[in-house]
C-alpha atoms as a PDB file:
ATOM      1  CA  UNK A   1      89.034 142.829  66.144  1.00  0.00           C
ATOM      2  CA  UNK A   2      91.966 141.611  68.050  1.00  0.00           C
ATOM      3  CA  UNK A   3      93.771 143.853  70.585  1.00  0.00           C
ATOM      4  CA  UNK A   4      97.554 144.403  70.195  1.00  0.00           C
ATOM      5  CA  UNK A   5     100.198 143.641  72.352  1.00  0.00           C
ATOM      6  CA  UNK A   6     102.557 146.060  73.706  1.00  0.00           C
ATOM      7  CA  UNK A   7     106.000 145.166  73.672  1.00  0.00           C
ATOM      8  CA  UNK A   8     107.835 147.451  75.629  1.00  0.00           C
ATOM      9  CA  UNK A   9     112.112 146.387  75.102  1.00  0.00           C
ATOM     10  CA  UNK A  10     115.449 148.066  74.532  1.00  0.00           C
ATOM     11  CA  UNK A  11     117.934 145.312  74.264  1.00  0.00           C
ATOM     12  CA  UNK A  12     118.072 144.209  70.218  1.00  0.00           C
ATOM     13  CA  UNK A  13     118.652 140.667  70.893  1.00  0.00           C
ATOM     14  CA  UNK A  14     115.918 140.380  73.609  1.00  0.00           C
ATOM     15  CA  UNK A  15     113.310 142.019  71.250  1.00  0.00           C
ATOM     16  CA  UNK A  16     114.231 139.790  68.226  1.00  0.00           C
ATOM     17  CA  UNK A  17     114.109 136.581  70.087  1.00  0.00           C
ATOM     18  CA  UNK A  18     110.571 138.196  71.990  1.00  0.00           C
ATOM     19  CA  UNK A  19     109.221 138.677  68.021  1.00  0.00           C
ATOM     20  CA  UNK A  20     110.260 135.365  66.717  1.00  0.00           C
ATOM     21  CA  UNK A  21     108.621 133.841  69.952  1.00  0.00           C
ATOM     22  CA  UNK A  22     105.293 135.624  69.325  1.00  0.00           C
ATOM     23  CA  UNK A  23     105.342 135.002  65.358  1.00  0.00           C
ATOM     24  CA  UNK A  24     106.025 131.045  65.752  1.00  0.00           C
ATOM     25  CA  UNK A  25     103.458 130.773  68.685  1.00  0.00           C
ATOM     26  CA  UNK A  26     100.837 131.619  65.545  1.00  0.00           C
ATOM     27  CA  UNK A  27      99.342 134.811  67.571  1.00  0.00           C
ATOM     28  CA  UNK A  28      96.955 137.010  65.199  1.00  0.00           C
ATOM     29  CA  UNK A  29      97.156 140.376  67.150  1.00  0.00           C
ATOM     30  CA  UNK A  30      99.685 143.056  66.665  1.00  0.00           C
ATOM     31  CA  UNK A  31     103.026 143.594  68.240  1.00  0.00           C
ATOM     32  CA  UNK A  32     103.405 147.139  68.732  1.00  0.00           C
ATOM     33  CA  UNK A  33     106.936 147.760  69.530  1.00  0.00           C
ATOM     34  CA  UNK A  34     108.007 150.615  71.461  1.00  0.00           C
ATOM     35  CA  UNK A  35     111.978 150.787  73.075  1.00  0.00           C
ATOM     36  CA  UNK A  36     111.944 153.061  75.699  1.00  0.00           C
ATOM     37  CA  UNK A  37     109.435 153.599  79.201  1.00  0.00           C
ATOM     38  CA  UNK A  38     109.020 157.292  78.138  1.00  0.00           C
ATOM     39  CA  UNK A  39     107.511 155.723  74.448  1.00  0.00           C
ATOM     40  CA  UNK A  40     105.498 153.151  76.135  1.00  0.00           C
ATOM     41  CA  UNK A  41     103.783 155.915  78.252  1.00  0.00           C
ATOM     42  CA  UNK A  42     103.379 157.937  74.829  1.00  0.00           C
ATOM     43  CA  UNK A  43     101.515 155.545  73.219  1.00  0.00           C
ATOM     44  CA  UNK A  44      99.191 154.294  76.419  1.00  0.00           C
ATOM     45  CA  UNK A  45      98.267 157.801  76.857  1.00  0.00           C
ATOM     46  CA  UNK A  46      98.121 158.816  72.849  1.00  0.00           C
ATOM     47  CA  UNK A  47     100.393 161.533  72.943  1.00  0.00           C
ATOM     48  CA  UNK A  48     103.552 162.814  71.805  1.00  0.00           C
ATOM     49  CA  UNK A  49     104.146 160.350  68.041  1.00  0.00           C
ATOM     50  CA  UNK A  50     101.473 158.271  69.144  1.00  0.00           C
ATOM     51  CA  UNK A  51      98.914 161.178  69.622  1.00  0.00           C
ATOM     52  CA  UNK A  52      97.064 160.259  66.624  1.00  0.00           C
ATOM     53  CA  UNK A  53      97.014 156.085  67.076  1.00  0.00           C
ATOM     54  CA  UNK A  54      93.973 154.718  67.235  1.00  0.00           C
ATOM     55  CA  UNK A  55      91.463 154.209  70.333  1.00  0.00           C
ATOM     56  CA  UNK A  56      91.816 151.509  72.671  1.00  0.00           C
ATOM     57  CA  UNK A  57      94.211 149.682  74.917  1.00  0.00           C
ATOM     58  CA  UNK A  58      96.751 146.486  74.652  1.00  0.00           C
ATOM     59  CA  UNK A  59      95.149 142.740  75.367  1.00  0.00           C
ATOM     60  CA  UNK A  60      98.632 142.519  77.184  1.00  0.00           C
ATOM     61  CA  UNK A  61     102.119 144.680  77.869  1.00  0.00           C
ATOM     62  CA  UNK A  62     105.089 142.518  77.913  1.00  0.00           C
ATOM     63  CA  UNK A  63     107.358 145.429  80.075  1.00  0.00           C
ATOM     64  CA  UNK A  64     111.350 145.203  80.380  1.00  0.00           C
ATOM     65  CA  UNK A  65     112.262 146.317  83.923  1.00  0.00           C
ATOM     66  CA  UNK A  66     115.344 148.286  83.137  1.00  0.00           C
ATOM     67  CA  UNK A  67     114.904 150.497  80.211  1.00  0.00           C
ATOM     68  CA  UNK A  68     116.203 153.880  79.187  1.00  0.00           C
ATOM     69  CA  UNK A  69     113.822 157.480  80.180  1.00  0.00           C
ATOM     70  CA  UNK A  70     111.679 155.694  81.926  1.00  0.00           C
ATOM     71  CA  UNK A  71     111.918 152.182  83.678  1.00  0.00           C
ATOM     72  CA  UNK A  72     109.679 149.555  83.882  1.00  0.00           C
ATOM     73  CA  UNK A  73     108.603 149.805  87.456  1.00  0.00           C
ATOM     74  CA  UNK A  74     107.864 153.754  86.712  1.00  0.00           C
ATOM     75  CA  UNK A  75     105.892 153.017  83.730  1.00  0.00           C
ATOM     76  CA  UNK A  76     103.602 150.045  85.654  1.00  0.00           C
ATOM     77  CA  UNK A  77     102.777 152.377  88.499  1.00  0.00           C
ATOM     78  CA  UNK A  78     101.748 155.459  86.103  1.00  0.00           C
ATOM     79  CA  UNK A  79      99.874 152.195  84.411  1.00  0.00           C
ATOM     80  CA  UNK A  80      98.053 151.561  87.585  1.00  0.00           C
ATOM     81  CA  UNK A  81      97.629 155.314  88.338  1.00  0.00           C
ATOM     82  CA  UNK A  82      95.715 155.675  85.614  1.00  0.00           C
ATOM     83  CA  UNK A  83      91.700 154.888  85.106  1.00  0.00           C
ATOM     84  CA  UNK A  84      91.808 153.934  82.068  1.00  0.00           C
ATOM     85  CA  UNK A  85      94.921 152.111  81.815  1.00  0.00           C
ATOM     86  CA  UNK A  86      94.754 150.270  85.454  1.00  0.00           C
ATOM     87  CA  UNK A  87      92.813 147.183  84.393  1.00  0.00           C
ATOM     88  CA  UNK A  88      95.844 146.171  80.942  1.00  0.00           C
ATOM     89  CA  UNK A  89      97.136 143.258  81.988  1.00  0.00           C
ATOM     90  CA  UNK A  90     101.018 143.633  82.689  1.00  0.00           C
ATOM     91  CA  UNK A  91     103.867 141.295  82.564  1.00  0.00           C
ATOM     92  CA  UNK A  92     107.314 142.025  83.591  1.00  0.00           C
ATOM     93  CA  UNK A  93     109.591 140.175  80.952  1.00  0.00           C
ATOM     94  CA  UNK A  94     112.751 140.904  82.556  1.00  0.00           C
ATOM     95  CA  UNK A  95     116.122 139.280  82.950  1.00  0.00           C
ATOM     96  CA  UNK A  96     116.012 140.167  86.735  1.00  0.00           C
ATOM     97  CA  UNK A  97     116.060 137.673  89.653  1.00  0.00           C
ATOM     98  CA  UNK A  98     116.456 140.277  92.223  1.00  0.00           C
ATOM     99  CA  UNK A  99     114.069 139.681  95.059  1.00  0.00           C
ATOM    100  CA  UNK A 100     113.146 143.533  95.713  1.00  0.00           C
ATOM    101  CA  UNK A 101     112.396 143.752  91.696  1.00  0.00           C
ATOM    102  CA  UNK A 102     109.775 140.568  91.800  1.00  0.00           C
ATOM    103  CA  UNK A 103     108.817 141.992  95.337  1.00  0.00           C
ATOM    104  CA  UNK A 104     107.947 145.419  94.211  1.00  0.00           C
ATOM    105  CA  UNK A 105     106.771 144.930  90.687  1.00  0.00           C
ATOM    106  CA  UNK A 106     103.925 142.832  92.894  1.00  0.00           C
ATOM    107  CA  UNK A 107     103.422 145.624  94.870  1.00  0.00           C
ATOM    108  CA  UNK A 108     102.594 147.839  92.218  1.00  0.00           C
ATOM    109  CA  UNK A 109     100.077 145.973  90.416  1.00  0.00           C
ATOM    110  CA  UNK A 110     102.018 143.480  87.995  1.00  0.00           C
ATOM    111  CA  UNK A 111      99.919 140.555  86.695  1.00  0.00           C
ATOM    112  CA  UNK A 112     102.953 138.690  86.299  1.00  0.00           C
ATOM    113  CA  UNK A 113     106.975 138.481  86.497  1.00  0.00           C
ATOM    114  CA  UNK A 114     108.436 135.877  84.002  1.00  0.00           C
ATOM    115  CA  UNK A 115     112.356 135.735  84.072  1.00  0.00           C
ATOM    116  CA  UNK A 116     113.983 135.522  80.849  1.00  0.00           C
ATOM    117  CA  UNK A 117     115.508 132.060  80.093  1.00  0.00           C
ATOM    118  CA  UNK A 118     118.661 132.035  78.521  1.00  0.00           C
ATOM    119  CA  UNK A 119     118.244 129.053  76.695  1.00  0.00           C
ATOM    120  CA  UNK A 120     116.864 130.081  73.048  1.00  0.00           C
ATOM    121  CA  UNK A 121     114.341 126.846  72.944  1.00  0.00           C
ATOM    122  CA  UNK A 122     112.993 128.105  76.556  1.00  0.00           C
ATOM    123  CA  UNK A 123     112.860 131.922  75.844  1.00  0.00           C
ATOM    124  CA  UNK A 124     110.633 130.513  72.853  1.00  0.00           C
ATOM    125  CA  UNK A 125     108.407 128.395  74.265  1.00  0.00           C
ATOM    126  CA  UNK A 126     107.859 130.673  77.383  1.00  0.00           C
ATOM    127  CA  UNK A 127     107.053 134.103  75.413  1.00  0.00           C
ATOM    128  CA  UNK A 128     104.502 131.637  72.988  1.00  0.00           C
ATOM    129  CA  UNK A 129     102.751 130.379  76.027  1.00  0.00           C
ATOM    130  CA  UNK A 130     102.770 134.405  77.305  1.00  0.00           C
ATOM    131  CA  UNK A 131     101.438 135.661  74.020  1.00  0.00           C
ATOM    132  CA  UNK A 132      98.683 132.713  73.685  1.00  0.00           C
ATOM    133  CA  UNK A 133      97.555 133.161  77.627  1.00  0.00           C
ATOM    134  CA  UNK A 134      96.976 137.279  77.664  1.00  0.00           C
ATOM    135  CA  UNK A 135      95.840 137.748  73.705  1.00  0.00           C
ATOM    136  CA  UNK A 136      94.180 134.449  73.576  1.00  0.00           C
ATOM    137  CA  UNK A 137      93.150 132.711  76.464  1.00  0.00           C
ATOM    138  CA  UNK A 138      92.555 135.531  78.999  1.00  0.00           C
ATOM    139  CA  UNK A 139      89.320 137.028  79.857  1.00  0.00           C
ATOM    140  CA  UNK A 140      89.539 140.491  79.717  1.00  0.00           C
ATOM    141  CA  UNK A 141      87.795 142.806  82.106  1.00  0.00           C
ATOM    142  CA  UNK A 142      83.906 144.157  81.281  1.00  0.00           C
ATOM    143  CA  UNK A 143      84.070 147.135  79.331  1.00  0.00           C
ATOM    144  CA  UNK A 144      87.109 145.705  76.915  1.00  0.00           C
ATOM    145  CA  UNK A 145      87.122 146.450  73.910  1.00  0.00           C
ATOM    146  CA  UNK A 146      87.867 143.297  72.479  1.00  0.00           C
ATOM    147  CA  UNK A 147      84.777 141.948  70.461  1.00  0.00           C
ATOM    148  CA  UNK A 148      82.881 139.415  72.255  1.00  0.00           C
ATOM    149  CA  UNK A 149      83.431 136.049  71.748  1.00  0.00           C
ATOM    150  CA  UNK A 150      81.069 134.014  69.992  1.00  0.00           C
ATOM    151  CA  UNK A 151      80.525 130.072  71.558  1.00  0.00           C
ATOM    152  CA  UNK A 152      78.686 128.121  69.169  1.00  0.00           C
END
């Protein structure tokens, strides 16, 4: 059973592009879309709407930086507050270049910061290669619940 990514985005445009990215890039898992920080926590921590969702965490989050409620930096350090949310991988897909975003984003735990490109063929090509290194190619950490893989 695949694990689901977590798409956490506010902008319209930037979540459409994001979703056509992940669809031609051929990915299997879920995108579970959520458009706000104070959602995203919500349905990490299974309450509020997503109270009832079923057990187990993301393979990835793909995490705006500025959203509305709650922002992105806010909802990666309750991420890494929390035991069993710490080890999720996180990327910050943001349209930021501002040093003391990258710089603290690092600081509190990111796996990764990936700039948006502006160029539609770019944005593409570098959300497909996200998608296909955290769902796909990734290792995730003991005790995922991702269903082993099989090498034959």
């Amino acid at each position: 059973m695949l694990k689901p990514i977590l798409l956490v985005e506010d902008d319209a445009r930037d979540l459409e592009l994001t979703l056509v990215a992940l669809e031609r890039s051929q990915l299997a898992n879920e995108v579970i879309v959520v458009r706000d920080g104070a959602e995203a926590l919500d349905y990490l921590l299974r309450e509020g709407t997503h109270a009832d969702r079923a057990e187990g965490n993301p393979a990835v989050i793909l995490l705006d930086l500025k959203l509305p409620k709650v922002n992105g930096l806010e909802v990666l350090k309750a991420v890494r507050g929390t035991a069993g949310l710490k080890s999720i991988p996180v990327v910050m897909l943001t349209s930021s270049q501002t040093e003391s975003d990258v710089v603290q984003s690092y600081e509190l735990g990111v796996n990764a910061y990936v700039v948006k490109p502006v160029e539609f063929k770019q944005f593409v090509t570098a959300i497909a290669d996200l998608g296909v290194f955290w769902a796909v190619l990734n290792e995730p950490p003991p005790g995922s619940l991702r269903a082993a893989r099989r090498y034959e």
